[in-house]
C-alpha atoms as a PDB file:
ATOM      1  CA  UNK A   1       0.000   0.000   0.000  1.00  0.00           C
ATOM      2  CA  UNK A   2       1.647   3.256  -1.331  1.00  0.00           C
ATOM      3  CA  UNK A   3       0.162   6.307   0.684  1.00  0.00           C
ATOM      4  CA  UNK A   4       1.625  10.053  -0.070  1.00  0.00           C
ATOM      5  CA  UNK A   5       0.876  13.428   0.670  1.00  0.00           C
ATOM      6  CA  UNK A   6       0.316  15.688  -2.085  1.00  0.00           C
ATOM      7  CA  UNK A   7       2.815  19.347  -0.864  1.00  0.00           C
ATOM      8  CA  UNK A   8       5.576  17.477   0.873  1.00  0.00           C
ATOM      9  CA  UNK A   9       5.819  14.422  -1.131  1.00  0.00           C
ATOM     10  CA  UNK A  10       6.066  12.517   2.371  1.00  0.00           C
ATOM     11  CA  UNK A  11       5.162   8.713   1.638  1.00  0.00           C
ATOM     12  CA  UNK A  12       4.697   5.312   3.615  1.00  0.00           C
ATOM     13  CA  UNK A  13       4.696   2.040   2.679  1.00  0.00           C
ATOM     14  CA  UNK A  14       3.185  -1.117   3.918  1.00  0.00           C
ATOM     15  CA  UNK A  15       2.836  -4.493   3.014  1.00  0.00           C
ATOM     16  CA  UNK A  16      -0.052  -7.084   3.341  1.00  0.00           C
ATOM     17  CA  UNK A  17      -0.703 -10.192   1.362  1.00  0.00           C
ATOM     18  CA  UNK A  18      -4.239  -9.700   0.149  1.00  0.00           C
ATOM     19  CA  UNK A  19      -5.677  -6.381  -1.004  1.00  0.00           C
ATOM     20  CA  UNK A  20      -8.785  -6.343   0.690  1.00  0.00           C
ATOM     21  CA  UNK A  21     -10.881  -3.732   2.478  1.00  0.00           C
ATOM     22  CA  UNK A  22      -9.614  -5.126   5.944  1.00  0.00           C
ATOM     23  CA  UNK A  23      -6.006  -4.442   4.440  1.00  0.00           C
ATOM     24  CA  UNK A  24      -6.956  -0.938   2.698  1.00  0.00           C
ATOM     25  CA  UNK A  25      -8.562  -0.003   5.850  1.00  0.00           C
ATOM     26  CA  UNK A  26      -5.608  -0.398   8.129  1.00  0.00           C
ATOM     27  CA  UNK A  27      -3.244   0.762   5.803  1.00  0.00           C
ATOM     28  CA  UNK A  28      -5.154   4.386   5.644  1.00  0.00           C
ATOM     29  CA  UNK A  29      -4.921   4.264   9.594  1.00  0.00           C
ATOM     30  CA  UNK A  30      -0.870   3.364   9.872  1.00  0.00           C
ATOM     31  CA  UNK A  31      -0.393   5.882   7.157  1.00  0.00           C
ATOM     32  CA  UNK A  32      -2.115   8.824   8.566  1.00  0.00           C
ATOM     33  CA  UNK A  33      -0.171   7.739  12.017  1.00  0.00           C
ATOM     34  CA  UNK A  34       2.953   7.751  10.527  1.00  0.00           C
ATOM     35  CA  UNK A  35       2.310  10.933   7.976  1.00  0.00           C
ATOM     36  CA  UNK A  36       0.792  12.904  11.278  1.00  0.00           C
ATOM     37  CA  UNK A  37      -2.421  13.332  10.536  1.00  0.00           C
ATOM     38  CA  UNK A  38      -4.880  13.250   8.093  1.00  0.00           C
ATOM     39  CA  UNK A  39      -5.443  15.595   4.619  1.00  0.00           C
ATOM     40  CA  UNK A  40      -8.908  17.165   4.101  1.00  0.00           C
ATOM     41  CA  UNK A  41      -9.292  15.244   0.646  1.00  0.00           C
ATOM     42  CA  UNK A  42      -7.856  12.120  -0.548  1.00  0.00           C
ATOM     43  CA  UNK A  43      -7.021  11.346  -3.939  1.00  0.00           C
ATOM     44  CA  UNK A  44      -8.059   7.368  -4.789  1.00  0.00           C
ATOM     45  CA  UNK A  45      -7.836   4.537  -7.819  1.00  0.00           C
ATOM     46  CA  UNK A  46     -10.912   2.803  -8.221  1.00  0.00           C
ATOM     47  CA  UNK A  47      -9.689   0.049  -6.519  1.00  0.00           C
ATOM     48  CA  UNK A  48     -12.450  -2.257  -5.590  1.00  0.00           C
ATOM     49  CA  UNK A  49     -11.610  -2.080  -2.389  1.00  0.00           C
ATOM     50  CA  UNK A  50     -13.243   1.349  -2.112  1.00  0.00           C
ATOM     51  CA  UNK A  51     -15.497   1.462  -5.372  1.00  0.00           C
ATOM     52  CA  UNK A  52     -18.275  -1.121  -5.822  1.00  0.00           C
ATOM     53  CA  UNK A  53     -19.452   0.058  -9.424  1.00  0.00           C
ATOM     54  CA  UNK A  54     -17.682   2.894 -11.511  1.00  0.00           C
ATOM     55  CA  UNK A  55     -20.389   5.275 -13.008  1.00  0.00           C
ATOM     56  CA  UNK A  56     -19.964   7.419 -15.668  1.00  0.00           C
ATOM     57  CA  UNK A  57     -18.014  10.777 -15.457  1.00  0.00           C
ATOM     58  CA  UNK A  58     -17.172  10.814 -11.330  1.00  0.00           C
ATOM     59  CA  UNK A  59     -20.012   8.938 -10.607  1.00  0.00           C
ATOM     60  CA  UNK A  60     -19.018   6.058  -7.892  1.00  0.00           C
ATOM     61  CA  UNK A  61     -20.863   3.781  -6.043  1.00  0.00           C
ATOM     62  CA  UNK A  62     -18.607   4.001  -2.972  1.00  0.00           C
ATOM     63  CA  UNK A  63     -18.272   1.093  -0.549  1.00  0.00           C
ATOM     64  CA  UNK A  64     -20.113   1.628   2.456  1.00  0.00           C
ATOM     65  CA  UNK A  65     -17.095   0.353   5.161  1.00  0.00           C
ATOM     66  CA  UNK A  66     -14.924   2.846   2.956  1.00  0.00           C
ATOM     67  CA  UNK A  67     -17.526   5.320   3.505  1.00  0.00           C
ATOM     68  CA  UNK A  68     -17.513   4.467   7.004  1.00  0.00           C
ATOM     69  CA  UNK A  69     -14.053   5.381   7.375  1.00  0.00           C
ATOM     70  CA  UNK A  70     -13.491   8.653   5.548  1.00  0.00           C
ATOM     71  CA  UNK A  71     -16.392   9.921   7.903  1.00  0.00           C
ATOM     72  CA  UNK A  72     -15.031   8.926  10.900  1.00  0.00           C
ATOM     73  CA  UNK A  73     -11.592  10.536   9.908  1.00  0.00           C
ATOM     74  CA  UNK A  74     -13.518  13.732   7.775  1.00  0.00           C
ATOM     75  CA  UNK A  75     -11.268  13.488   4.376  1.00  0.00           C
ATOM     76  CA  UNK A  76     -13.300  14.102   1.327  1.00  0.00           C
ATOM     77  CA  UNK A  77     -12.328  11.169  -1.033  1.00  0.00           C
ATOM     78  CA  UNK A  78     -12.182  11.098  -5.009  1.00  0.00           C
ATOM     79  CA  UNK A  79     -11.634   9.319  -7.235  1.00  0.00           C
ATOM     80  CA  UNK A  80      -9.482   9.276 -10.590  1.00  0.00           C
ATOM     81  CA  UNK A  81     -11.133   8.619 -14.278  1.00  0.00           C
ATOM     82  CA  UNK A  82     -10.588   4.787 -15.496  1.00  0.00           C
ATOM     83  CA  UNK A  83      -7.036   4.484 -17.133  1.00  0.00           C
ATOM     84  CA  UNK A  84      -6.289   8.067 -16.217  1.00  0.00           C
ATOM     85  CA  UNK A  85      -2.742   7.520 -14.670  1.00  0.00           C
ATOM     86  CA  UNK A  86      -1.860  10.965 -15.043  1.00  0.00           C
ATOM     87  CA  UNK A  87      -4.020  12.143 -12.558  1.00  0.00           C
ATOM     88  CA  UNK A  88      -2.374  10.196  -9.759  1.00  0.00           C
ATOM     89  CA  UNK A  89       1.282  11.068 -11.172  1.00  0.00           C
ATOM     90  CA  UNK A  90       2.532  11.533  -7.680  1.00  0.00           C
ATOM     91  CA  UNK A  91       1.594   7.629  -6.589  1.00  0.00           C
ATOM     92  CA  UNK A  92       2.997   6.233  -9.503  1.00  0.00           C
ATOM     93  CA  UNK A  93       6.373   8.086  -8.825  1.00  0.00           C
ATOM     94  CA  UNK A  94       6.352   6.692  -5.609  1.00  0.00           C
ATOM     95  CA  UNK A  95       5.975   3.156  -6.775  1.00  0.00           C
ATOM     96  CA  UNK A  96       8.633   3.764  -9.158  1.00  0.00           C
ATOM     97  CA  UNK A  97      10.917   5.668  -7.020  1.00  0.00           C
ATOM     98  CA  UNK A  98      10.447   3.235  -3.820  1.00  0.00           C
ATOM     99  CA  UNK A  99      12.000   0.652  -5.903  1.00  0.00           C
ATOM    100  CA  UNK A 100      15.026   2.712  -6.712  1.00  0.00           C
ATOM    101  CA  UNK A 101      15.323   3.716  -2.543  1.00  0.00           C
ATOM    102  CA  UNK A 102      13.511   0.900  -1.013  1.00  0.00           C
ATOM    103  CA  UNK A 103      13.471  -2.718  -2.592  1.00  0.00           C
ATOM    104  CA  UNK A 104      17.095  -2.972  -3.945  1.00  0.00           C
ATOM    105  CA  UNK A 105      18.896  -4.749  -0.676  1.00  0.00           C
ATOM    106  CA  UNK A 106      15.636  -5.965   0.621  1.00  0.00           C
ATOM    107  CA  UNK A 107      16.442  -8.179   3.314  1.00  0.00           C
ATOM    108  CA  UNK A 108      14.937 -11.232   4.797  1.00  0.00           C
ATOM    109  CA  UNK A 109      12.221 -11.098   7.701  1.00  0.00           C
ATOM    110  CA  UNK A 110      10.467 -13.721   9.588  1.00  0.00           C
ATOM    111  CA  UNK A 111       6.703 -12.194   8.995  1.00  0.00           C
ATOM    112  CA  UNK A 112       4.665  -9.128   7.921  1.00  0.00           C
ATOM    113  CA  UNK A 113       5.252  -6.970  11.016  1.00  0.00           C
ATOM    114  CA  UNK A 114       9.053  -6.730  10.904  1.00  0.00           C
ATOM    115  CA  UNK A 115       8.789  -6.160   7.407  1.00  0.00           C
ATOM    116  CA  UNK A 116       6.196  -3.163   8.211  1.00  0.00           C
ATOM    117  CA  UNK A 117       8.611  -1.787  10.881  1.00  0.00           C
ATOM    118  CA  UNK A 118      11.935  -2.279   8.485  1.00  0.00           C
ATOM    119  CA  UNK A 119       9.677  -0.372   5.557  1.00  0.00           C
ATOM    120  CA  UNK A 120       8.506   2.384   7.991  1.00  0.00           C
ATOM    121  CA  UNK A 121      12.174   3.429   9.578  1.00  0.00           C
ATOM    122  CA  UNK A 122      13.172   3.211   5.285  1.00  0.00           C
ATOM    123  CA  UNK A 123      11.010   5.691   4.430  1.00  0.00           C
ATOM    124  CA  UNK A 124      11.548   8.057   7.349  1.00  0.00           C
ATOM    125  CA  UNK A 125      15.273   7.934   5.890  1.00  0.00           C
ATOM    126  CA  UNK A 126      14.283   8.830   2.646  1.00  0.00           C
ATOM    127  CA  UNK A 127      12.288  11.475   3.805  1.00  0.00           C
ATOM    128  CA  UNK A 128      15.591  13.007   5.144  1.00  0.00           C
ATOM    129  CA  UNK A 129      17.587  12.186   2.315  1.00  0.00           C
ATOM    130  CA  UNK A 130      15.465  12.991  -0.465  1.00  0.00           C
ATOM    131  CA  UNK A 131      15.195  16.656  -1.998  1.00  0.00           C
ATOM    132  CA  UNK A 132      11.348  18.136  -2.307  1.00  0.00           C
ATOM    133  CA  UNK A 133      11.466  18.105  -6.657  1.00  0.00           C
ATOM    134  CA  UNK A 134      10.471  21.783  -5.859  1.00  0.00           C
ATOM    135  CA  UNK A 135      11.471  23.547  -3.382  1.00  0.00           C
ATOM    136  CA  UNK A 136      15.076  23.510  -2.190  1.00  0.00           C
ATOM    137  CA  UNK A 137      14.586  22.174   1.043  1.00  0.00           C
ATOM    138  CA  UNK A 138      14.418  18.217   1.896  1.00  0.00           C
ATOM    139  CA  UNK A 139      11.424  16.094   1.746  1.00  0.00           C
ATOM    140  CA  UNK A 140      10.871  16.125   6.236  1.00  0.00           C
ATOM    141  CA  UNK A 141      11.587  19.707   6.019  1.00  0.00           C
ATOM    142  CA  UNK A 142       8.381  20.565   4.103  1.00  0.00           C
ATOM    143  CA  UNK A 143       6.959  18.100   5.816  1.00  0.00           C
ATOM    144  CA  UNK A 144       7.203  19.680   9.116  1.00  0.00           C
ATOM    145  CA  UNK A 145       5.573  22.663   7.363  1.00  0.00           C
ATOM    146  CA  UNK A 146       2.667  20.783   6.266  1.00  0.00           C
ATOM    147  CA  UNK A 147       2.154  18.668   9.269  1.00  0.00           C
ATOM    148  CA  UNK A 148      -0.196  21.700  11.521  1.00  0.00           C
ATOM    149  CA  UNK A 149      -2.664  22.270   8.241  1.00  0.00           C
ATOM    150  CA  UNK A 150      -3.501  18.125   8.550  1.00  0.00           C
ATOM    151  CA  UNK A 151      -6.009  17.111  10.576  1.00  0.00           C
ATOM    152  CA  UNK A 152      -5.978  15.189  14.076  1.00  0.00           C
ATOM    153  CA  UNK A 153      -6.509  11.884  13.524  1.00  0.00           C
ATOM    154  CA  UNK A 154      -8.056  10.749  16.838  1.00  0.00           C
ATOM    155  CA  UNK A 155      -9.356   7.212  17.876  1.00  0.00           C
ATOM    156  CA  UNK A 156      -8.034   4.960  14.697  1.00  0.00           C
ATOM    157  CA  UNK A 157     -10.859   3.901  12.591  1.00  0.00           C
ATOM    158  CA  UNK A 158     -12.311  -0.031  13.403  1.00  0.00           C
ATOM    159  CA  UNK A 159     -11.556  -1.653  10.062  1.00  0.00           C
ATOM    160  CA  UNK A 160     -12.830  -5.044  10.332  1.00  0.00           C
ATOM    161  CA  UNK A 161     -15.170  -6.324   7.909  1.00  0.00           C
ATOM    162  CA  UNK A 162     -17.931  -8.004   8.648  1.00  0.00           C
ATOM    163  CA  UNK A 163     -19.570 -11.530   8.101  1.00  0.00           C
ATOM    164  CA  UNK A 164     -22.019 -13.645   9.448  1.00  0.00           C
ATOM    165  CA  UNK A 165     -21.455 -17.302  10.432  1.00  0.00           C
ATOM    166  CA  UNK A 166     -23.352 -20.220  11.266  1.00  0.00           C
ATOM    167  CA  UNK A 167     -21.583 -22.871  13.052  1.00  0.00           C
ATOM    168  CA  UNK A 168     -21.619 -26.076  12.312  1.00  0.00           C
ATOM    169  CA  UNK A 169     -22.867 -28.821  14.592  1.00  0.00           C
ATOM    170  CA  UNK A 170     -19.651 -30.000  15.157  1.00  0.00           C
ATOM    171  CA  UNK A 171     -19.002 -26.405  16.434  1.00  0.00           C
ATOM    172  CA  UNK A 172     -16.389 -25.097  13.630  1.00  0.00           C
ATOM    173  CA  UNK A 173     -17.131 -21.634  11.488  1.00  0.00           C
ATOM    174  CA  UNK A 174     -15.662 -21.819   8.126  1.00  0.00           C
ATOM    175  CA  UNK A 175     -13.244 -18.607   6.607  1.00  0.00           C
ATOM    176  CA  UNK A 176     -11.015 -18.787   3.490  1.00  0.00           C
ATOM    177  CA  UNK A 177     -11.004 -22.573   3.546  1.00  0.00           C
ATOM    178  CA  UNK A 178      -9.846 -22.955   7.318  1.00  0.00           C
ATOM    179  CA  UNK A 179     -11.823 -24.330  10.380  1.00  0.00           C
ATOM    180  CA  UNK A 180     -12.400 -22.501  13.454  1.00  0.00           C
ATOM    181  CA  UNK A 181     -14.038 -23.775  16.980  1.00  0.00           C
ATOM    182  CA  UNK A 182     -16.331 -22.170  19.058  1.00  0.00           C
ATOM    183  CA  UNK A 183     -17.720 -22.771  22.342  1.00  0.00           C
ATOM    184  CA  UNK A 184     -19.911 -25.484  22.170  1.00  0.00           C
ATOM    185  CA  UNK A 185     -23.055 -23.735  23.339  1.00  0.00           C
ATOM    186  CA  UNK A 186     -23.218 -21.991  20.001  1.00  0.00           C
ATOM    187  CA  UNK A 187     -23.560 -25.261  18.045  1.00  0.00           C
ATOM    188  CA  UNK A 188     -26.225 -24.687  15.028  1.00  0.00           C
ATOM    189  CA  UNK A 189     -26.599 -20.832  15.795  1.00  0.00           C
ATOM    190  CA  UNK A 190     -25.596 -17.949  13.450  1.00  0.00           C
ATOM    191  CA  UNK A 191     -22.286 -15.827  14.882  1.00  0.00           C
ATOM    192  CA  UNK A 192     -20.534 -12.565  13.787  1.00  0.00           C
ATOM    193  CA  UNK A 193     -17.373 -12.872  12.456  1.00  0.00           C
ATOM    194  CA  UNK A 194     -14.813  -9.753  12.353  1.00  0.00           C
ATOM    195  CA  UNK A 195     -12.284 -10.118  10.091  1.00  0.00           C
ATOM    196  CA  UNK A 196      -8.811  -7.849  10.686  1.00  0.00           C
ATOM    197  CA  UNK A 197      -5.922  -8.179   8.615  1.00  0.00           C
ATOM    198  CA  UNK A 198      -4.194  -9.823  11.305  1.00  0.00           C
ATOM    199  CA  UNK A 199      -7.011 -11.396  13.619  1.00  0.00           C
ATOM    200  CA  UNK A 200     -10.216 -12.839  13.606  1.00  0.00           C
ATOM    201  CA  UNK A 201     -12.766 -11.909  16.282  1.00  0.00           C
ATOM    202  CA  UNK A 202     -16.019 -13.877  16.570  1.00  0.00           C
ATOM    203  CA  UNK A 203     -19.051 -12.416  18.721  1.00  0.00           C
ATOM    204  CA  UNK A 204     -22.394 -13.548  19.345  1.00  0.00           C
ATOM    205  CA  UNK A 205     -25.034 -12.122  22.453  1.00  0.00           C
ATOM    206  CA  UNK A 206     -23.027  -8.831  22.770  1.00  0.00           C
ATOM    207  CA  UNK A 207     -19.809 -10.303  23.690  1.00  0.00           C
ATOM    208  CA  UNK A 208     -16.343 -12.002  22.035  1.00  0.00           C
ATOM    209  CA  UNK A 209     -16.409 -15.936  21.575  1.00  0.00           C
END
């Protein structure tokens, strides 16, 4: 997930192995963490993720989870034209440039999270090291500028997605082709199932199986 603000050119980068709205959802929140709050208007592929059905001109039928989340953090999001790259000429720099400054001595790690941490501290470098393309100052410097016109980002957004379950008699839920138990009271009955990127979280009666 490639994340960058517009004026300082400050970017973060994460990694997840599905693109999903449970992914796309947490990456918004560790990028407005790291990037120090949050811009008034976000600028967004229709990835489907976010859009459910392109319209024409800039109508989109926007995903109601992503909708969820730009109101509880107050950015105004839109959305590029199909095949338009040239409107999001900034994120596609990124992509390119990261694997100039970030990929090329990519080391080994034992799971997601140290990767995460290794590509976090990378781009904070970069941010030092890099020039702004415009202004003569470096990328954190202009970033320091910009950070008091972003918003507070507050309480991080809940970003699970949501599905309901029923579980089996033999007291197992089913998710992307693995089993999970649950308390054999709840044999035959229908569950919640929150899915994070990195958990799941089953609830039933108002409180976590």
């Amino acid at each position: 997930a490639h994340t960058r603000l517009s004026f300082s050119r400050a970017f973060i980068l994460r990694a997840y192995p599905l693109q999903t709205h449970e992914m796309l959802f947490d990456a918004l929140a560790e990028a407005f963490r790291v990037l120090g709050g949050v811009p008034r208007r976000g600028i967004f592929d229709n990835m489907k993720t976010a859009v459910d059905r392109i319209g024409s001109g800039k109508a989109r039928q926007v995903n109601l989870r992503f909708m969820a989340l730009a109101s509880h953090y107050l950015f105004e999001a839109t959305f590029c034209n199909p095949a338009a790259g040239w409107e999001k000429g900034q994120i596609e720099k990124t992509v390119q440039d990261a694997r100039r400054h970030i990929w090329q001595d990519l080391p080994a790690f034992p799971d997601l999270g140290a990767l995460n941490a290794w590509l976090e501290a990378r781009c904070l470098a970069c941010r030092e090291r890099l020039q702004h393309i415009e202004l003569a100052r470096s990328i954190a410097e202009v970033h320091a500028s910009e950070r008091p016109h972003l918003m507070v980002p507050g309480r991080p957004f809940d970003g699970f997605v949501e599905q309901t379950k029923r579980v089996s008699p033999t007291c197992l839920i089913q998710f992307e082709g693995n089993r999970y138990s649950v308390p054999a009271s709840f044999a035959n009955r229908p569950v919640s199932l929150r899915v994070y990127p990195d958990r799941l979280r089953i609830i039933a009666e108002g409180q976590v199986l």
